[in-house]
N, C-alpha and C. Protein backbone atom coordinates (compact mmCIF):
# COMPACT_ATOMS: atom_id res chain seq x y z
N UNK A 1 164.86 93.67 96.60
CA UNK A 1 163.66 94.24 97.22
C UNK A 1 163.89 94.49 98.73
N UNK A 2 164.53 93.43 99.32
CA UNK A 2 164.59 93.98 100.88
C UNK A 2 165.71 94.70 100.94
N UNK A 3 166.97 95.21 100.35
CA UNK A 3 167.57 96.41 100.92
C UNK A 3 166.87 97.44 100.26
N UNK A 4 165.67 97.51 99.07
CA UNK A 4 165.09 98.89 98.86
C UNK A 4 164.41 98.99 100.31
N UNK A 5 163.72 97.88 100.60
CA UNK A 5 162.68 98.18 101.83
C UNK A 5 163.48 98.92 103.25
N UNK A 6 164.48 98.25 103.53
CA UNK A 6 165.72 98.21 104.75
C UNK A 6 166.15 100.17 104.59
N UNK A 7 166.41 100.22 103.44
CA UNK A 7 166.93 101.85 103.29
C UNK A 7 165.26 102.88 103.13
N UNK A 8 164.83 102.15 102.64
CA UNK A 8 163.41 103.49 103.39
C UNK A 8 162.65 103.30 104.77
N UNK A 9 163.06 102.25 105.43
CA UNK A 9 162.41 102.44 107.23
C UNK A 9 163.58 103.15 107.18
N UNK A 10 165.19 102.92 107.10
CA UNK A 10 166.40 103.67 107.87
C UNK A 10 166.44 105.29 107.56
N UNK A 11 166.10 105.65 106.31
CA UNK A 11 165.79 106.81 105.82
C UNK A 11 165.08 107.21 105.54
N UNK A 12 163.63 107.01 106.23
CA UNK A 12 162.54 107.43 106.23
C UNK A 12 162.65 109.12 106.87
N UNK A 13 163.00 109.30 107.64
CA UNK A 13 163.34 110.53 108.14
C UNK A 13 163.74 111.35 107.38
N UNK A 14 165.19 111.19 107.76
CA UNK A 14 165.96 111.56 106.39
C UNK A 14 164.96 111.88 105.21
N UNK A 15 164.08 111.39 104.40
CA UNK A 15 164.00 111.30 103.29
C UNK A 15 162.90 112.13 103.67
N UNK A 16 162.11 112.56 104.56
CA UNK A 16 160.92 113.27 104.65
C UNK A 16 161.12 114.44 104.78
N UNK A 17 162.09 114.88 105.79
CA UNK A 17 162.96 116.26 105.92
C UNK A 17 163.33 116.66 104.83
N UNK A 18 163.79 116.04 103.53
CA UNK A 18 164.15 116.47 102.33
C UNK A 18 163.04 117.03 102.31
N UNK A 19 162.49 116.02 101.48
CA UNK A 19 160.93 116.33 100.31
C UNK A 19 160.26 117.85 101.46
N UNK A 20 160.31 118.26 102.44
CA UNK A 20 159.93 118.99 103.22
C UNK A 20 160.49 120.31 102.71
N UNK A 21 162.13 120.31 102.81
CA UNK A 21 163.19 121.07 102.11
C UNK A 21 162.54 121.68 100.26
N UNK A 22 162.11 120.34 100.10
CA UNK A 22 161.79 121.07 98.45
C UNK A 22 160.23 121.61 98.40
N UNK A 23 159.60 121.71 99.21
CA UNK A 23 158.44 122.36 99.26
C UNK A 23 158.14 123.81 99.81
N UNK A 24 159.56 123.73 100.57
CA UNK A 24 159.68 125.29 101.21
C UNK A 24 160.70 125.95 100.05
N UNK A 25 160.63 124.99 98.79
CA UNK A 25 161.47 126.39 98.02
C UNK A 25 160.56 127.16 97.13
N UNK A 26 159.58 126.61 97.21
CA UNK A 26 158.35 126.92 96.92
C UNK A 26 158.07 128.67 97.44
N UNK A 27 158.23 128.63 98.46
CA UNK A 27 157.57 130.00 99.18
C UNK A 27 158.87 131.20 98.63
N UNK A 28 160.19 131.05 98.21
CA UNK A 28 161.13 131.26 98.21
C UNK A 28 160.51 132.22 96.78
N UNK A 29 161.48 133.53 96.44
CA UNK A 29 161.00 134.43 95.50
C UNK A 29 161.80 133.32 94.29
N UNK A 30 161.32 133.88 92.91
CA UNK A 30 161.43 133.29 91.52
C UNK A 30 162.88 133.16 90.97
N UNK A 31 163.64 133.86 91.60
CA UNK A 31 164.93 134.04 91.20
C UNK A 31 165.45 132.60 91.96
N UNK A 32 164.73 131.48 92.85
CA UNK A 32 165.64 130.75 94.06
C UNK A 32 164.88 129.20 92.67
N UNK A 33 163.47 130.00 92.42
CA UNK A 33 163.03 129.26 91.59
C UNK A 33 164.10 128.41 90.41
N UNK A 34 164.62 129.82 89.85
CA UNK A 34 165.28 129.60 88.39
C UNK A 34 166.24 128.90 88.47
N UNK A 35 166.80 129.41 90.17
CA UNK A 35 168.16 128.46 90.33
C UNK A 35 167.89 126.50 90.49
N UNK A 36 166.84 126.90 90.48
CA UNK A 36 166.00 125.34 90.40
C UNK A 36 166.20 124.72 88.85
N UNK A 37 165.73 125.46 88.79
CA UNK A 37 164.93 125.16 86.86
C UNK A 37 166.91 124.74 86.09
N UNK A 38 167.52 126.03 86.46
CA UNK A 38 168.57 125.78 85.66
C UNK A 38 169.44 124.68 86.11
N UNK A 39 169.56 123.86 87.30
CA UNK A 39 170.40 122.92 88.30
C UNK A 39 169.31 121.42 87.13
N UNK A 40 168.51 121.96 87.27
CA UNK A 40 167.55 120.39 85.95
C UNK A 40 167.96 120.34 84.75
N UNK A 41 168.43 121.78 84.38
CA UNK A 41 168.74 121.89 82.77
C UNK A 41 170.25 120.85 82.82
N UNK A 42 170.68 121.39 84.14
CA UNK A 42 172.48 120.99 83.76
C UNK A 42 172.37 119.71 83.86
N UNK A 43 171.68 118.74 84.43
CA UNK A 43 172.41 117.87 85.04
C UNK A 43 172.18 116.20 83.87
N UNK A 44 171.69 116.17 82.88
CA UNK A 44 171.68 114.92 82.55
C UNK A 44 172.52 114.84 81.98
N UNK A 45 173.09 113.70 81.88
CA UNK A 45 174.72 112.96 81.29
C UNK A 45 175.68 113.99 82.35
N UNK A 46 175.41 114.13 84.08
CA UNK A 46 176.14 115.10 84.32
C UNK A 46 176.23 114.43 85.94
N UNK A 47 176.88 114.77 87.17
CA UNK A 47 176.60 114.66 87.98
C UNK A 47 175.55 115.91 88.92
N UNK A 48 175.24 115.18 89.93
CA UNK A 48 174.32 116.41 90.30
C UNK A 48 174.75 116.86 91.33
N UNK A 49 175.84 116.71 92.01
CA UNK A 49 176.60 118.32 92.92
C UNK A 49 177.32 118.87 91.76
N UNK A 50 177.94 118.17 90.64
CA UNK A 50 178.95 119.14 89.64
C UNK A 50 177.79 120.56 89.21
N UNK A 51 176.73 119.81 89.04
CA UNK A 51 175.47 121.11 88.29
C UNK A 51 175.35 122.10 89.88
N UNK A 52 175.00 121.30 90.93
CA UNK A 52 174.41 122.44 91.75
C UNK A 52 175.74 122.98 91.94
N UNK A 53 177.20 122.93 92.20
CA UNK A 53 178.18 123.65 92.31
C UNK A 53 178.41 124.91 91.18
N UNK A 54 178.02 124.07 90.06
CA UNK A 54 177.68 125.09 88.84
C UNK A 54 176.77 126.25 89.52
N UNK A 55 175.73 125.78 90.04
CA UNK A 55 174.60 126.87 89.94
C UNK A 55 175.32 127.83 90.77
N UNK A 56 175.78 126.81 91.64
CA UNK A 56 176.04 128.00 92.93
C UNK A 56 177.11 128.99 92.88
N UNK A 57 177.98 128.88 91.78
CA UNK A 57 179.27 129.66 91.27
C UNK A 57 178.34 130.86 90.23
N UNK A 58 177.78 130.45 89.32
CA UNK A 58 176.84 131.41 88.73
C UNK A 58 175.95 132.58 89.41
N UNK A 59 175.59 132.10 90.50
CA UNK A 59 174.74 133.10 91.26
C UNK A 59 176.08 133.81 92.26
N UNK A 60 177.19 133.50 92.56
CA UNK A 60 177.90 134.15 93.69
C UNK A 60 178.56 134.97 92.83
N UNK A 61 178.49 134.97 91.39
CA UNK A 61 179.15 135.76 90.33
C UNK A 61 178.17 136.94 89.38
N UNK A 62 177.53 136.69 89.63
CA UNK A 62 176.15 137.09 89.05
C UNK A 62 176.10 137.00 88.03
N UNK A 63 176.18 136.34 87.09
CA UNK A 63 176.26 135.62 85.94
C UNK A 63 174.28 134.61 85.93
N UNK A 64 174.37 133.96 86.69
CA UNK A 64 172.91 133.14 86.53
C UNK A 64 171.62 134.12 85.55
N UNK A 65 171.38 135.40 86.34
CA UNK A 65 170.65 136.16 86.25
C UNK A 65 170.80 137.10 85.02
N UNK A 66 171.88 137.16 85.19
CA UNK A 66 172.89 138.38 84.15
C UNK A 66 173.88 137.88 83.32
N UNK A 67 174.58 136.48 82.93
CA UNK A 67 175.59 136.85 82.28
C UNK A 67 175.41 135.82 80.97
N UNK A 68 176.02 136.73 80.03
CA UNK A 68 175.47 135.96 78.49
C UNK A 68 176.03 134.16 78.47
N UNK A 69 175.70 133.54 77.37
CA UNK A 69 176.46 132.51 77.35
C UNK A 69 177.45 131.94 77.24
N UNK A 70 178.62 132.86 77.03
CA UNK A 70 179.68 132.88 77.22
C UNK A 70 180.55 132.68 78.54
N UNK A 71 179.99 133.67 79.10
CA UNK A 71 180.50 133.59 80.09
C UNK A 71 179.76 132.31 81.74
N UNK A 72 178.56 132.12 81.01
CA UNK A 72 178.28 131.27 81.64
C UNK A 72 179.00 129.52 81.70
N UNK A 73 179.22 129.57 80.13
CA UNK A 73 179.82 128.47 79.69
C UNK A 73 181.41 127.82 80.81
N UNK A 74 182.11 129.08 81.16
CA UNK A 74 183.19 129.12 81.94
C UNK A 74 182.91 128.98 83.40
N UNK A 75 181.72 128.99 83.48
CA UNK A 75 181.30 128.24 85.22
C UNK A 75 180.73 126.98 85.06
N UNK A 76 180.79 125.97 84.00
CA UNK A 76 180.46 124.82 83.79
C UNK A 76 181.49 123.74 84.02
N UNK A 77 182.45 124.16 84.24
CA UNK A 77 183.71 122.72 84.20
C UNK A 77 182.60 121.77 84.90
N UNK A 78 183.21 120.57 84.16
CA UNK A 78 182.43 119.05 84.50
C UNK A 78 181.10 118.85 84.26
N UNK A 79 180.03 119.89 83.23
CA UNK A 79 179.34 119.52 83.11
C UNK A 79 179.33 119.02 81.58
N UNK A 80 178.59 118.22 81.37
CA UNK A 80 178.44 117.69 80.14
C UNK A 80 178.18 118.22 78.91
N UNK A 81 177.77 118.38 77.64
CA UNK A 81 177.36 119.65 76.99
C UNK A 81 177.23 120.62 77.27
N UNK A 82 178.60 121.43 77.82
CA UNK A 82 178.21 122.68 78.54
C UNK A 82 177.61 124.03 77.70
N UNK A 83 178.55 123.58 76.52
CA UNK A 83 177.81 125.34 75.45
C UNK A 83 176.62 125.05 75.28
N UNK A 84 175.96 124.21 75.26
CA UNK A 84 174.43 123.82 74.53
C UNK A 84 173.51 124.15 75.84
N UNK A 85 174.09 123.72 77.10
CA UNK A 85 173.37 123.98 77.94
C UNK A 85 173.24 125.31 78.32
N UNK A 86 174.55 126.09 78.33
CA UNK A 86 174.60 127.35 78.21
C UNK A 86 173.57 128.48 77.58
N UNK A 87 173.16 127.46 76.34
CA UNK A 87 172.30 127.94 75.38
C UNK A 87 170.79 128.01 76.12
N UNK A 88 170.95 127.25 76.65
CA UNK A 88 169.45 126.49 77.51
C UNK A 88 168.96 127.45 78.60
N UNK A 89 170.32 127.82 79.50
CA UNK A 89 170.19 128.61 80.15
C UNK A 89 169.87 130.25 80.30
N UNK A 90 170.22 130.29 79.32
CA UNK A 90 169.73 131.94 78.42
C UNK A 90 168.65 132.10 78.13
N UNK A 91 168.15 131.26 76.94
CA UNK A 91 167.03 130.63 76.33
C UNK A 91 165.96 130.75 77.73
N UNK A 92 165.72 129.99 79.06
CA UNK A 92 164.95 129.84 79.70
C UNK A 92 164.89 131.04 80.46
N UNK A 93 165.97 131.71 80.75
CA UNK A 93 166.23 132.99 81.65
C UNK A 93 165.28 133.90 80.67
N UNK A 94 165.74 134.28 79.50
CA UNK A 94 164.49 135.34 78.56
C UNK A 94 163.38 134.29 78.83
N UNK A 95 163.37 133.64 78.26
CA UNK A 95 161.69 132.91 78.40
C UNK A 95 160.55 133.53 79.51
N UNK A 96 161.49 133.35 80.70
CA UNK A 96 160.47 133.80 81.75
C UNK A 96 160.80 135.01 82.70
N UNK A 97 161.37 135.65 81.49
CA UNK A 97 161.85 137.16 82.11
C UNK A 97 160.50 138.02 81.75
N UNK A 98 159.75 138.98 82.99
CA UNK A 98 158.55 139.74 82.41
C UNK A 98 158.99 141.24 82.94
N UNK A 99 158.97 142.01 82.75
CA UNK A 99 159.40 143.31 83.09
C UNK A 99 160.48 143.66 84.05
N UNK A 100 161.56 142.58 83.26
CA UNK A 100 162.89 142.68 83.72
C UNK A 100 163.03 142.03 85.21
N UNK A 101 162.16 140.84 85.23
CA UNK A 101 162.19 140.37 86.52
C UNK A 101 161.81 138.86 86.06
N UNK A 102 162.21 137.18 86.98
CA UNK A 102 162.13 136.51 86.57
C UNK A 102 160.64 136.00 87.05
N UNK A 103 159.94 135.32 86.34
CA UNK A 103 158.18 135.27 86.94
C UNK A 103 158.26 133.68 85.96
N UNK A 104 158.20 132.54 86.81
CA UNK A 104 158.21 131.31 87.05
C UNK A 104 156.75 130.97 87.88
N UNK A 105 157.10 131.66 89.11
CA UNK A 105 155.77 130.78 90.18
C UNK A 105 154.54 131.54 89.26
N UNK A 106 153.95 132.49 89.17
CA UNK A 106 152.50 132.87 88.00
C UNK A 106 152.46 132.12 87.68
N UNK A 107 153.59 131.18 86.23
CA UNK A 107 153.37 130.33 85.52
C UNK A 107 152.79 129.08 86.15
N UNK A 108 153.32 128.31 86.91
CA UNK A 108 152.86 127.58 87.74
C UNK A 108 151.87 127.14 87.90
N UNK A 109 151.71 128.27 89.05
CA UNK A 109 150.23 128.78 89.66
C UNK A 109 149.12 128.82 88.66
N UNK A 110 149.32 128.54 87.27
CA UNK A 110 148.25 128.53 86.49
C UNK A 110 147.73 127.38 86.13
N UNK A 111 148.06 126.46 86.26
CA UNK A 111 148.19 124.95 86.26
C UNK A 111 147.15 124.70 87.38
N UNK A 112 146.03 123.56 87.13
CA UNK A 112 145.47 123.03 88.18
C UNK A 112 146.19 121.63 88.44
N UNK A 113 146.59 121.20 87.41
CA UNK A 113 147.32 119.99 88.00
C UNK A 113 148.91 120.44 87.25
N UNK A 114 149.80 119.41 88.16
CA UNK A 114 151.49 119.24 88.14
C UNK A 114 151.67 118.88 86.40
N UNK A 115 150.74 117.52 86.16
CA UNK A 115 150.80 117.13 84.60
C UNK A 115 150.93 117.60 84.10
N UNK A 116 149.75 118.98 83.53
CA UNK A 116 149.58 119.97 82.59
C UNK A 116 150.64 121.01 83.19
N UNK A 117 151.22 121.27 84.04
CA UNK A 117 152.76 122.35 84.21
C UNK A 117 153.25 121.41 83.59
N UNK A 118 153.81 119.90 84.11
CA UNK A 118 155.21 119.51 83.32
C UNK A 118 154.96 119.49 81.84
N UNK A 119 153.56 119.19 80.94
CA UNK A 119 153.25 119.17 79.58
C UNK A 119 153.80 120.74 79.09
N UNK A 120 153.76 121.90 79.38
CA UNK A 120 154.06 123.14 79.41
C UNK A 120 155.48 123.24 79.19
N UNK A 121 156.19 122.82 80.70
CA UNK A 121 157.17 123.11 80.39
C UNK A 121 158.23 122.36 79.66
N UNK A 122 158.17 120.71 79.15
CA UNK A 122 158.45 120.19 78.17
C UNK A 122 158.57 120.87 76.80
N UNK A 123 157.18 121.22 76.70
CA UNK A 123 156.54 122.12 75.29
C UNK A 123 157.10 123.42 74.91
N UNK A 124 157.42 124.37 76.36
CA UNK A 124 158.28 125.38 76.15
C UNK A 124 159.32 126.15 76.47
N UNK A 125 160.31 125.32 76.83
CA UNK A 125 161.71 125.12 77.92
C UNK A 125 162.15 124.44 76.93
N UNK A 126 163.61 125.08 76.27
CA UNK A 126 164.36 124.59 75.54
C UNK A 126 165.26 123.35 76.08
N UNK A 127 165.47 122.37 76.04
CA UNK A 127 166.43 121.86 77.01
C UNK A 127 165.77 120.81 77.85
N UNK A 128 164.26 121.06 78.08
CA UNK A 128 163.67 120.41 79.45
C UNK A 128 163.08 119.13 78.82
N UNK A 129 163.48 117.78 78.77
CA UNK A 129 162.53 116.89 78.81
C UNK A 129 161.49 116.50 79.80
N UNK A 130 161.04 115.05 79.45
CA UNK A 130 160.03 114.90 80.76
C UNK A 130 161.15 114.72 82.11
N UNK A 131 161.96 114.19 82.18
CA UNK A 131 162.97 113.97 83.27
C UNK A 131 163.44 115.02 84.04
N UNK A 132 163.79 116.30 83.36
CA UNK A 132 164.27 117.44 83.56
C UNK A 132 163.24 118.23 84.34
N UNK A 133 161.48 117.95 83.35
CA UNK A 133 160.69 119.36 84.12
C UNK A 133 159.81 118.10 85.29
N UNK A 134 160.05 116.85 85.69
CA UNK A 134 159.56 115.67 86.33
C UNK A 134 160.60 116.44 87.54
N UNK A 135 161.91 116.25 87.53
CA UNK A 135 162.95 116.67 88.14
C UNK A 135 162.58 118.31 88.80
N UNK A 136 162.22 118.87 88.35
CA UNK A 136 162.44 120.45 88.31
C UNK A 136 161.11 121.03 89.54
N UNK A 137 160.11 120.08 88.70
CA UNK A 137 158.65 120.11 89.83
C UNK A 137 158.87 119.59 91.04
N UNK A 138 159.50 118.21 91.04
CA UNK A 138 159.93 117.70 92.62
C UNK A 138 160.15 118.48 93.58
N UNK A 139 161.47 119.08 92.67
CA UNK A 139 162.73 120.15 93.94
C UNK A 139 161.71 121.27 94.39
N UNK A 140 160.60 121.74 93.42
CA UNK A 140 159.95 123.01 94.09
C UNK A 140 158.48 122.58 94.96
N UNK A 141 158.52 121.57 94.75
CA UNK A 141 157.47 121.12 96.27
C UNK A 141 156.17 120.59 95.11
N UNK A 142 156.04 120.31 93.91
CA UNK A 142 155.08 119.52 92.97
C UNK A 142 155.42 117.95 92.65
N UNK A 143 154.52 117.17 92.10
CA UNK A 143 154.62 116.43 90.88
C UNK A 143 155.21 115.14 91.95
N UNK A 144 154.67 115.11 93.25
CA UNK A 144 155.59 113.63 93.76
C UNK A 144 155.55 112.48 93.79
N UNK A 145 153.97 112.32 92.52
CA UNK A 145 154.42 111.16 92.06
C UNK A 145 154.66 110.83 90.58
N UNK A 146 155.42 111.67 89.96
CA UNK A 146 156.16 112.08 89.21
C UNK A 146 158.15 110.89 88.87
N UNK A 147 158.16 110.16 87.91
CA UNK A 147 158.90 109.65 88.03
C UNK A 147 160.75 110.15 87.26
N UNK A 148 161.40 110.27 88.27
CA UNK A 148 162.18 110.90 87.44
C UNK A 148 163.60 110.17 87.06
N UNK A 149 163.06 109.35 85.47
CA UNK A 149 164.07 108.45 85.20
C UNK A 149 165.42 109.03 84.57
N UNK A 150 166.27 109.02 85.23
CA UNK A 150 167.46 109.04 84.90
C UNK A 150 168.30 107.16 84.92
N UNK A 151 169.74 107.66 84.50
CA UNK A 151 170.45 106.37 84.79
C UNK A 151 170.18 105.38 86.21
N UNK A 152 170.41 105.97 87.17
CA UNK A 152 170.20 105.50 88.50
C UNK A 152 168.73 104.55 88.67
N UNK A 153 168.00 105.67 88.35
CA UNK A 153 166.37 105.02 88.46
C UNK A 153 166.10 103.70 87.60
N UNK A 154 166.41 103.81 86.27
CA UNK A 154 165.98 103.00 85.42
C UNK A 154 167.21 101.95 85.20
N UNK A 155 168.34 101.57 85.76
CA UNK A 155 168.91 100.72 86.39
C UNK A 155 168.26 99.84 87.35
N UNK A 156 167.58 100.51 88.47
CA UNK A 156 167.35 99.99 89.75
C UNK A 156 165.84 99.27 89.19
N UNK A 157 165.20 99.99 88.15
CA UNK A 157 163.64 99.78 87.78
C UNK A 157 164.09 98.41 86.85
N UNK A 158 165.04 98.16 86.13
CA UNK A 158 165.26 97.07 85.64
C UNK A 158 166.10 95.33 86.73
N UNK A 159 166.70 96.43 87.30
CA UNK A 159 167.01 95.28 88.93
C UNK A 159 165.82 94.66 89.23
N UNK A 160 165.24 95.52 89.65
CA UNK A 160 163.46 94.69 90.53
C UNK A 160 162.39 94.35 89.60
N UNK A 161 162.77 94.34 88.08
CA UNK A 161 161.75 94.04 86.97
C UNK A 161 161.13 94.53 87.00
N UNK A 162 160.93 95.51 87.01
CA UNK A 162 159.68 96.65 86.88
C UNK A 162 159.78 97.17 85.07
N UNK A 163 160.75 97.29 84.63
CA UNK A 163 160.97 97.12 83.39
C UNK A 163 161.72 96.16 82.73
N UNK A 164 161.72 95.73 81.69
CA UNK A 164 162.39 94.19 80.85
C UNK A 164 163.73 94.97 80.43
N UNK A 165 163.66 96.46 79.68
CA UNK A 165 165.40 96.74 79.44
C UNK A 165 165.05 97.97 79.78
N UNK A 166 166.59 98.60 79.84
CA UNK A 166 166.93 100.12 79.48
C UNK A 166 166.92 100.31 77.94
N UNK A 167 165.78 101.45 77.91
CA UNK A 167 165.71 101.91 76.52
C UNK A 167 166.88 102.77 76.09
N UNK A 168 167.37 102.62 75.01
CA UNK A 168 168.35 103.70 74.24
C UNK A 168 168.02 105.08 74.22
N UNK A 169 167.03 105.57 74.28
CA UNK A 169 166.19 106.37 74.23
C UNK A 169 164.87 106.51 74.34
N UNK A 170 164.28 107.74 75.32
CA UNK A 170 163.02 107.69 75.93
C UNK A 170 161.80 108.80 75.03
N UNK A 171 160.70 108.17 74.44
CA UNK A 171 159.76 109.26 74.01
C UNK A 171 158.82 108.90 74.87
N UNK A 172 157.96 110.30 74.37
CA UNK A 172 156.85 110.93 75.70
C UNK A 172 156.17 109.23 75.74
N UNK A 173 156.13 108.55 74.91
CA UNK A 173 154.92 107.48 75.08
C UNK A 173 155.78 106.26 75.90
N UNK A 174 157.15 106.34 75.88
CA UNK A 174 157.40 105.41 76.63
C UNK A 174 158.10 105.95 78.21
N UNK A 175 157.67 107.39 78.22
CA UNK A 175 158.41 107.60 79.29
C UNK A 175 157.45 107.38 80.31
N UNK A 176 155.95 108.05 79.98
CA UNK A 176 155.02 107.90 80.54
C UNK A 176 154.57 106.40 80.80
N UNK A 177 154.69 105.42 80.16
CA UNK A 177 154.56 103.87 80.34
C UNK A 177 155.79 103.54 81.78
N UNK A 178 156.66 103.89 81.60
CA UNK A 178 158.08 103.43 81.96
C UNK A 178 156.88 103.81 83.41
N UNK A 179 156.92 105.12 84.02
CA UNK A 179 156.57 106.42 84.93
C UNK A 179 154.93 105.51 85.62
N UNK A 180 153.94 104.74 84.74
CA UNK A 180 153.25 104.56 85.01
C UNK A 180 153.55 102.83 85.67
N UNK A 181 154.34 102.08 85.48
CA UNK A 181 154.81 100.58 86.37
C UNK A 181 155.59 100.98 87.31
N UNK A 182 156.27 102.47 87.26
CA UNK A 182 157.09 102.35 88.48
C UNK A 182 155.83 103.08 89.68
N UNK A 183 154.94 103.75 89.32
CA UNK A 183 153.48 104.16 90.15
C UNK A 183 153.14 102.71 91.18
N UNK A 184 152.79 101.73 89.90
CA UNK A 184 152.14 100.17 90.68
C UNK A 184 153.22 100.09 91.55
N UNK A 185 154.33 99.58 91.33
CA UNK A 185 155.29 99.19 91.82
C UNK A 185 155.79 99.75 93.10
N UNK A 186 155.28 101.16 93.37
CA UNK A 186 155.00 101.68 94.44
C UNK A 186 153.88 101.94 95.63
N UNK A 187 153.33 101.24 94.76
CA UNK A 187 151.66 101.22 95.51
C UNK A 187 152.04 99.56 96.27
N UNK A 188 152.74 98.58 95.31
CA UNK A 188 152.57 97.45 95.74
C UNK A 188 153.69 97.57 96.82
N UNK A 189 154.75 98.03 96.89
CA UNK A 189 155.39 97.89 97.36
C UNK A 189 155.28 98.87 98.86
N UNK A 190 154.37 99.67 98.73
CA UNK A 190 154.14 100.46 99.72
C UNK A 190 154.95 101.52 100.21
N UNK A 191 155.52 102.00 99.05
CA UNK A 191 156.55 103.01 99.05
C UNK A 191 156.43 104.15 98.59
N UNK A 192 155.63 105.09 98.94
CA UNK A 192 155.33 106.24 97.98
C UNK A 192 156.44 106.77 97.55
N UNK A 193 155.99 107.33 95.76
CA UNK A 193 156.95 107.42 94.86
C UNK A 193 157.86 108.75 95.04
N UNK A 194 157.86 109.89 96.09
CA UNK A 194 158.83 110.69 95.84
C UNK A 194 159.83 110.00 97.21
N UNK A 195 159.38 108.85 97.68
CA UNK A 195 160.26 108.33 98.56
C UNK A 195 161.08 107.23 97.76
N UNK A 196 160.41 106.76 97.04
CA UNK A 196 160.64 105.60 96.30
C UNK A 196 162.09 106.38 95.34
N UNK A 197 161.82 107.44 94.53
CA UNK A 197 163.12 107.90 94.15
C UNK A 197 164.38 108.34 94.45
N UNK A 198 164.45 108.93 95.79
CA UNK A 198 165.31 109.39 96.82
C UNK A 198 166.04 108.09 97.55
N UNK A 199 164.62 107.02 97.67
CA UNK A 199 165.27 105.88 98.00
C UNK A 199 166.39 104.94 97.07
N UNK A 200 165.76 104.98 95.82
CA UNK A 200 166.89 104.26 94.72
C UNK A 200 168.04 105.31 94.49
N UNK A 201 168.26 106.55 94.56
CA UNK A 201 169.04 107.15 94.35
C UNK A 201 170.12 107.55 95.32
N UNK A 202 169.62 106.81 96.90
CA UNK A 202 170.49 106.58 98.08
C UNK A 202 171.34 105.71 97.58
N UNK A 203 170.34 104.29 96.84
CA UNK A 203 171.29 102.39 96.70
C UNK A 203 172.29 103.13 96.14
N UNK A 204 172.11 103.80 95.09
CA UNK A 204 172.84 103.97 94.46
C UNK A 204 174.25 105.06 94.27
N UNK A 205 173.75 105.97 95.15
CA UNK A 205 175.04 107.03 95.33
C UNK A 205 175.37 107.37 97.11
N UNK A 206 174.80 106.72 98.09
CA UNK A 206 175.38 106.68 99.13
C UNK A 206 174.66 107.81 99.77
N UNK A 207 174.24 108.87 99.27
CA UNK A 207 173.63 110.09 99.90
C UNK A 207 172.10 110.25 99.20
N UNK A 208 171.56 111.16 100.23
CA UNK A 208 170.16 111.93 99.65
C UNK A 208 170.18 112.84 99.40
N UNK A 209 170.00 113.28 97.88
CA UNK A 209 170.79 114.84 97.51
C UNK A 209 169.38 115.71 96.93
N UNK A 210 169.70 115.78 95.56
CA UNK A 210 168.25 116.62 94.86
C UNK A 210 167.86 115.98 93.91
């Protein structure tokens, strides 16, 4: 508990300038969006510069926007299920393609609350669990208190007992349970939760990334 506390006074800054960073991608046109959406698809069982290096090779090739799954598959080295994700990535690119243009923020924007977007895009995003579209809302400036359990998180959530184990696997009813003690746990601890994640994901990888 006191080096979680010790690394959010030291990176309190730091960590606000981020979350600042992901709210101005917000204003950013739909295409900066997707490169969002698809960097969430890649990354579980994955690292997360290997995905954003991914993304960022896809778009300098023009492949993200434009190129089938094939060829997307060959800008994946190091990611984890890459053909499947490949699949994902296509799959979501038509999804929210509307007159040959990508239209993400509308969708959004239709949502009065973050919940009912992430229920959406769970429901119709091939690929996206709660982690993924929890993940996906963060980076675009939503959902910050939104918990986004990956390995890292739910390691650190079992360190400070906030949970008794790591589950083998997460459904909607226990992800939302898991999502709702790490809330208290931030209230008690006085750490608001999109700091609270950035913060366990410093203990744990040395940097503040996405």
């Amino acid at each position: 508990m006191k080096e979680i506390k010790e690394i959010f006074y030291a990176k309190q800054k730091e960590i606000n300038s981020r979350l600042d960073d992901f709210k101005q991608v917000w204003v950013r046109d739909d295409n900066e969006i997707f490169s969002e959406l698809v960097f969430c698809l890649l990354t579980p069982q994955s690292k997360a510069k290997t995905c954003w290096g991914a993304v960022m090779n896809l778009k300098k090739k023009g492949l993200l926007l434009n190129g089938d799954a094939n060829q997307i598959v060959s800008e994946l080295g190091g990611v984890r299920f890459r053909n499947k994700k490949a699949i994902y990535i296509v799959g979501a690119r038509d999804f929210f393609t509307a007159n040959n243009r990508i239209s993400i923020k509308t969708k959004i924007k239709g949502f009065n609350k973050s919940k009912d977007a992430r229920e959406w895009l769970v429901k119709n995003v091939r690929g996206m669990g709660y982690k993924e579209a929890s993940h996906f809302l963060r980076n675009i400036g939503f959902g910050e208190d939104f918990a986004i359990l990956d390995r890292h998180i739910l390691k650190n959530l079992k360190a400070l007992e906030v949970i008794e184990e790591i589950p083998g696997s997460i459904s909607r009813k226990k992800y939302l349970e898991i999502e709702k003690r790490m809330i208290k746990f931030s209230k008690d601890v006085n750490i608001p939760m999109s700091y609270l994640d950035l913060v366990l994901w410093y203990k744990e990888t040395g940097e503040i990334f996405k």
